[in-house]
Protein backbone atom coordinates (compact mmCIF):
# COMPACT_ATOMS: atom_id res chain seq x y z
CA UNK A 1 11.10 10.11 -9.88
CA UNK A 2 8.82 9.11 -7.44
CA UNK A 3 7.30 5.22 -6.87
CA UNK A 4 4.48 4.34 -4.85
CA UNK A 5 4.04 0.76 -3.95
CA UNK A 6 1.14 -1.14 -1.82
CA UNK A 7 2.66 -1.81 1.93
CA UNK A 8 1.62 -3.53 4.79
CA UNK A 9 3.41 -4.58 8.26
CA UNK A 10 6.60 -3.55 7.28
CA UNK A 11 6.56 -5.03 3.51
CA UNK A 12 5.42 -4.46 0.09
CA UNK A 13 1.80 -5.71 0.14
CA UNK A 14 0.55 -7.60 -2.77
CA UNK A 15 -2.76 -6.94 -3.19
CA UNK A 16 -3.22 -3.19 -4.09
CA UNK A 17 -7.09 -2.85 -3.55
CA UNK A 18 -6.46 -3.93 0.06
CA UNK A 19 -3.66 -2.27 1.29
CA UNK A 20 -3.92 0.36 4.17
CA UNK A 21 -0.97 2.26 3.00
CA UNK A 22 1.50 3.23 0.72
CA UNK A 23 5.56 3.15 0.50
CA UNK A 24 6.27 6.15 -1.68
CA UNK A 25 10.00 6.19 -2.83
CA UNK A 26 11.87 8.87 -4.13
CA UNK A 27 14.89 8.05 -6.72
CA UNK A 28 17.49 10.32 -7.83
CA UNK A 29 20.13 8.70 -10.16
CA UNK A 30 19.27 5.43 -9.49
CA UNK A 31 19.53 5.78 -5.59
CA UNK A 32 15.97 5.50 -3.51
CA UNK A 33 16.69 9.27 -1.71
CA UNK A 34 13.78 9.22 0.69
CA UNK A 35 10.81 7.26 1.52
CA UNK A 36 7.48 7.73 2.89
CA UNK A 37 4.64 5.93 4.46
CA UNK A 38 0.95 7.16 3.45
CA UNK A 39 -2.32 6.02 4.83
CA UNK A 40 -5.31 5.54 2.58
CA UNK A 41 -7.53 6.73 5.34
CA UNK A 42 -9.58 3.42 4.47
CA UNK A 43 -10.14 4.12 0.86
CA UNK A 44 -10.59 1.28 -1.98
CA UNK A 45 -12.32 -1.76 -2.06
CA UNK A 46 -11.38 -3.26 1.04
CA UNK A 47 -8.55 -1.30 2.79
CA UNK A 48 -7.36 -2.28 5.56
CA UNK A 49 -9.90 -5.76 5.46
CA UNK A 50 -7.71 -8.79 5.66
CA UNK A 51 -9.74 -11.60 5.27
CA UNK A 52 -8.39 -12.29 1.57
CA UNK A 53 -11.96 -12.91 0.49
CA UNK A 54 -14.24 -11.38 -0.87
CA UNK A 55 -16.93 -13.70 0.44
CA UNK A 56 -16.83 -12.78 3.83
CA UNK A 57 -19.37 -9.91 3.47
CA UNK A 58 -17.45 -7.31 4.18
CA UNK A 59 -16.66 -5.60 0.39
């Protein structure tokens, strides 16, 4: 199986629309087996902004 979760600086992000990549995990029997760091090569609403707004004018 294969999980993809929003990550930032090291750590799961928490905001998916703003996340500049993606920790993709793959689990075999329980066990994470490999893992990989993707780029959204700025897609979504907001990738990659940080100003946890979206008032700022940027989205």
């Amino acid at each position: 199986m294969r999980v993809a979760v929003t990550y930032e600086n090291g750590q799961i992000f928490q905001h998916f629309g703003h996340c500049a990549q993606f920790a993709l995990y793959d689990i075999d029997n329980g066990e994470i087996v490999s893992r990989q760091v993707v780029g959204t090569d700025g897609t979504g609403h907001g990738s990659g902004h940080s100003c946890g707004s979206h008032s700022c004018g940027e989205h």
